[in-house]
Protein backbone atom coordinates (compact mmCIF):
# COMPACT_ATOMS: atom_id res chain seq x y z
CA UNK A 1 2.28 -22.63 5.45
CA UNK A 2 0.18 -19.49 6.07
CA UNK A 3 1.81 -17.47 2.89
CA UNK A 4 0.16 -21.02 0.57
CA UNK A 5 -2.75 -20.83 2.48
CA UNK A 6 -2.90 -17.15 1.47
CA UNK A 7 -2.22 -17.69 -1.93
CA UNK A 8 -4.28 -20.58 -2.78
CA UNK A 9 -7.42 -18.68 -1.29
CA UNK A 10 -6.69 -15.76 -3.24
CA UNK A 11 -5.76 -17.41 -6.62
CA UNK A 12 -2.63 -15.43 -6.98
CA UNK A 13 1.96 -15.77 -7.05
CA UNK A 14 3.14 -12.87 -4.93
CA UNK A 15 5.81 -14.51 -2.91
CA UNK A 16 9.57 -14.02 -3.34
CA UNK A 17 11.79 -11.03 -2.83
CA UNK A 18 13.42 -9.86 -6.23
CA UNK A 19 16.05 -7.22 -6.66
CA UNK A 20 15.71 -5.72 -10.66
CA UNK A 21 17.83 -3.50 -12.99
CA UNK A 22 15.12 -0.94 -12.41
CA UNK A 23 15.59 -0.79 -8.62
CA UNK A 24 18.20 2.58 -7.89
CA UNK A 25 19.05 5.10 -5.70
CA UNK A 26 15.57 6.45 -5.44
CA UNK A 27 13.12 3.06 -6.02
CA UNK A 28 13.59 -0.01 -3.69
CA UNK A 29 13.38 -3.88 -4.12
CA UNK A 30 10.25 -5.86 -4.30
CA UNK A 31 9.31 -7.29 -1.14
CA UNK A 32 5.49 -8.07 -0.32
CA UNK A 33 4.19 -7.03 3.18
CA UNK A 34 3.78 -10.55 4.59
CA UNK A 35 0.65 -12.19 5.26
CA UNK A 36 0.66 -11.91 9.38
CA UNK A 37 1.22 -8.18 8.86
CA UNK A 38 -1.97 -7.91 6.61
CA UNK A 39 -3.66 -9.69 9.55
CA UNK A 40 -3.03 -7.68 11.85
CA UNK A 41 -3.36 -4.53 9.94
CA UNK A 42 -6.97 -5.26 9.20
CA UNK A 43 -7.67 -6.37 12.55
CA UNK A 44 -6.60 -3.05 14.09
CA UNK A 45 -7.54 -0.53 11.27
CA UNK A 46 -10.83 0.02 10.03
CA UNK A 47 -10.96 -0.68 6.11
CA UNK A 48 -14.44 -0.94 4.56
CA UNK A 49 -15.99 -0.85 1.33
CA UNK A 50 -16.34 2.63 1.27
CA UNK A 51 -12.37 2.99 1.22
CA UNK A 52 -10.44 3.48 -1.71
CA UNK A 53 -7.06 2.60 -1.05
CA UNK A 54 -3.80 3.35 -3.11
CA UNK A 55 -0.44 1.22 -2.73
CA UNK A 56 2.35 2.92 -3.85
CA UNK A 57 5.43 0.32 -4.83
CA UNK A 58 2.41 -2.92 -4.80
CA UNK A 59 4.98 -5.07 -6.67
CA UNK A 60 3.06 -8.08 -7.63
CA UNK A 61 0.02 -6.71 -5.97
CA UNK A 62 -0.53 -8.66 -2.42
CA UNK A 63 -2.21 -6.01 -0.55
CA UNK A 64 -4.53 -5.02 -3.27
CA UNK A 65 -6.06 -8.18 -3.44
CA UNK A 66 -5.78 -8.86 0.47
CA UNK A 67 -7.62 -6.00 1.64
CA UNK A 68 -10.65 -6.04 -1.49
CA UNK A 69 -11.19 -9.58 -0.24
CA UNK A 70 -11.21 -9.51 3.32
CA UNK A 71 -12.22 -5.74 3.33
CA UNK A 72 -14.13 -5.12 -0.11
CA UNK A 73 -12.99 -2.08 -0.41
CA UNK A 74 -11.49 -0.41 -3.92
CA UNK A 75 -7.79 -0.75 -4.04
CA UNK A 76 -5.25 0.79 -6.69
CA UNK A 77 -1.92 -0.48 -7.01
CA UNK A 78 1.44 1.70 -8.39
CA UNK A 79 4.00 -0.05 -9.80
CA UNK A 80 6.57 1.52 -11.83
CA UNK A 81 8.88 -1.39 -12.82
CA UNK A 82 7.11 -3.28 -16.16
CA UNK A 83 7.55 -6.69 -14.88
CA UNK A 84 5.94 -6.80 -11.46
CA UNK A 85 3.11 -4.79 -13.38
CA UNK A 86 2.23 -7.64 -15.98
CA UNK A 87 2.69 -9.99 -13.01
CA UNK A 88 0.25 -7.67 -11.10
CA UNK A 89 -2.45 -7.63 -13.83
CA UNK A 90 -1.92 -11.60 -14.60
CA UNK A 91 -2.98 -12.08 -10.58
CA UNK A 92 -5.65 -10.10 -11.08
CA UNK A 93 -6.89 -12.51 -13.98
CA UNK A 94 -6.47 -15.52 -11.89
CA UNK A 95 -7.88 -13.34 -8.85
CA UNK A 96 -11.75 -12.59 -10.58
CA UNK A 97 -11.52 -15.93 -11.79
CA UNK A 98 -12.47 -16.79 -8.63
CA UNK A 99 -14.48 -13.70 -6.75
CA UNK A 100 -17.28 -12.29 -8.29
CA UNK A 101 -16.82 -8.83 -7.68
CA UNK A 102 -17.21 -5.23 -9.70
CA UNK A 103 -13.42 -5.41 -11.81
CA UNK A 104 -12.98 -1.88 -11.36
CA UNK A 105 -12.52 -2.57 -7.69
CA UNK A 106 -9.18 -3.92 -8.38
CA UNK A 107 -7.28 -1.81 -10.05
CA UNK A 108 -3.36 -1.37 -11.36
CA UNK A 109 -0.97 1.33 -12.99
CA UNK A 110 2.40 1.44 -14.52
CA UNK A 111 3.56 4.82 -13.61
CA UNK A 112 5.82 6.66 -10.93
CA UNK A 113 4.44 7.25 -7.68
CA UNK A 114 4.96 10.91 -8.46
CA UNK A 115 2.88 10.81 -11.62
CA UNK A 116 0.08 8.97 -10.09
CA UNK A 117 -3.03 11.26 -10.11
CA UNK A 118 -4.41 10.78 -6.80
CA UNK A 119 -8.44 10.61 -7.48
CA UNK A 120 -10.87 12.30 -5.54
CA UNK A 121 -12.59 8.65 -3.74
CA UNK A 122 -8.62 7.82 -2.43
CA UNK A 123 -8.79 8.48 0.84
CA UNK A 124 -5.91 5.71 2.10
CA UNK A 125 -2.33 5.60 1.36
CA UNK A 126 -0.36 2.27 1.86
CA UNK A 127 4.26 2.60 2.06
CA UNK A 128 6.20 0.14 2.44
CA UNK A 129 9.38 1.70 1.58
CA UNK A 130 8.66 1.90 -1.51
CA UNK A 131 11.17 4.68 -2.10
CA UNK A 132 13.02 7.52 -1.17
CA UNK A 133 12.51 10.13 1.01
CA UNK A 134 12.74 12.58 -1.80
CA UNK A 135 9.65 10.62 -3.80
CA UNK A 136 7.89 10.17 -0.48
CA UNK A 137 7.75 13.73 -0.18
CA UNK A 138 6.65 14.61 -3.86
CA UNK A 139 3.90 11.59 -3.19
CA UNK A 140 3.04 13.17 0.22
CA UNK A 141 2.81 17.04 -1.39
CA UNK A 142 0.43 15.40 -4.47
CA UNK A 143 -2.23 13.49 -1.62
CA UNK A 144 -2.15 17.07 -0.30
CA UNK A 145 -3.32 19.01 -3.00
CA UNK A 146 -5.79 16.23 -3.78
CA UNK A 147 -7.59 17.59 -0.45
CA UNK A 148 -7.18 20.72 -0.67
CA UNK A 149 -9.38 20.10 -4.13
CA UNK A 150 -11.69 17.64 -2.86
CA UNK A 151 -11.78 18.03 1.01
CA UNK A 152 -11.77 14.24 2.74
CA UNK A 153 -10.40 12.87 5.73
CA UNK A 154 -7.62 10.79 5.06
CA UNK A 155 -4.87 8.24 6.42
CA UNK A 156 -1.36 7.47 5.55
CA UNK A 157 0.00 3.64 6.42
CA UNK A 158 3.42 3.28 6.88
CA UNK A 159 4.79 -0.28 7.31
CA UNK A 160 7.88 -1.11 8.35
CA UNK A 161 8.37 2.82 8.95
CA UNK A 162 11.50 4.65 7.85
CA UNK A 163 12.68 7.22 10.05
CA UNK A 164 12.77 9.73 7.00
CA UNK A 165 9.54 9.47 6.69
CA UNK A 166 8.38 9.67 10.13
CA UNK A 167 9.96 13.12 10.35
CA UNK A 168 8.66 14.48 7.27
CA UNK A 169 5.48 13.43 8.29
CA UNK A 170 5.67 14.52 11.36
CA UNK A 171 8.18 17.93 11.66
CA UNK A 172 6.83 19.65 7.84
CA UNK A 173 3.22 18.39 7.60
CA UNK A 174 -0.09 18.55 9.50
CA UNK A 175 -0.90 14.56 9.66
CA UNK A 176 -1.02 13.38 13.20
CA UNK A 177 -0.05 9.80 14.52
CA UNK A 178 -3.15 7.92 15.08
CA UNK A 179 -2.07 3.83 16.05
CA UNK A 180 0.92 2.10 15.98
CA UNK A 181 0.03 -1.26 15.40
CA UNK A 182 3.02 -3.79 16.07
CA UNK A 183 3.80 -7.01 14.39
CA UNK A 184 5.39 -9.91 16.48
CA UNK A 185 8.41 -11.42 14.58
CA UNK A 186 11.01 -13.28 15.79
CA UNK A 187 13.96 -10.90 14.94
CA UNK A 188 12.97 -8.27 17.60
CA UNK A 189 13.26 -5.47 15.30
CA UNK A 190 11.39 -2.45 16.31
CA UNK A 191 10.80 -1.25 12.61
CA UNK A 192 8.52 -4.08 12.12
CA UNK A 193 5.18 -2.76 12.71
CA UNK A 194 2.40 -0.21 11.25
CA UNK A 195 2.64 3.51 11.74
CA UNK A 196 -1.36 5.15 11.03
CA UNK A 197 -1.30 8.46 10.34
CA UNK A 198 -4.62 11.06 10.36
CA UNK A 199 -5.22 13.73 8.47
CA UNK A 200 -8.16 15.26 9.60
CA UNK A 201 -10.43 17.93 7.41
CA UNK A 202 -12.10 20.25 9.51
């Protein structure tokens, strides 16, 4: 009931888990972040209009239009397989058809993670095991040298956490752990839940 009611307010199809020829070794399934997460994401991390916020794996593109509805921030979504993509940009048609907001708030590109050109204004980073630990770390390296160009404080999100990543983050890099922000769900499992992490320009 809550995913339609989620759906119908927002004008857009994201539901559904889908496994395609494009998913390998290296780039996971589709599976949207589900809509009680994105609750309590945005009730315990503070996302504004002033963010700009980049998901990398965004599928058909849930988060993107969660958070610049509830949160009006600027949201950028990277998707490398064509097909969630097209589905991506035909939710954001039905999406402005009904919010009257600035287009280029919403915002989508068909390239690799490790391609993407992180832009000066991104100053959040949204995983949901998107991929491996060896493109995490290429991704990771790239929001990097973005601040070492254009110095900004910055988070990472990390839902659903892999422990890979947790390391890296935590053993090779200077980001910090800032909130953990768990989810209830009835399967117990401990993975399901946000890990924040700070970066902190000084």
């Amino acid at each position: 009931m809550e995913e339609q009611y989620y759906e119908k307010l927002l004008n857009i199809k994201t539901s559904g888990k889908q496994d395609l020829k494009e998913t390998t070794i290296h780039y996971n399934r589709y599976e949207p972040t589900d809509y009680e997460a994105l609750d309590r994401l945005c009730e315990e991390c503070k996302v504004d209009k002033l963010d700009s916020v980049v998901d990398f794996g965004c599928g058909k593109g849930r988060l993107n239009f969660y958070l610049n509805y509830f949160c009006k921030c600027k949201v950028t979504g990277i998707e490398m397989n064509t097909y969630f993509y097209k589905q991506a940009l035909d939710n954001k048609k039905s999406f402005l058809e009904k919010q009257k907001i600035d287009e280029s708030k919403v915002n989508f590109v068909c390239t690799f993670a490790e391609k993407y050109d992180i832009k000066p204004e991104d100053n959040k980073f949204y995983f949901f095991n998107p991929f491996s630990i060896e493109i995490f770390m290429k991704v990771v390296n790239n929001i990097l040298e973005s601040v070492y160009e254009t110095k900004r404080d910055i988070e990472i999100i990390l839902f659903y956490p892999a422990d890979e990543y947790i390391s890296f983050l935590e053993e090779y890099t200077l980001f910090t752990l800032h909130k953990e922000i768990k989810v209830d769900n009835v399967k117990n499992d401990r993975r399901y839940k946000f890990l924040i992490y700070k970066l902190a320009y000084i």
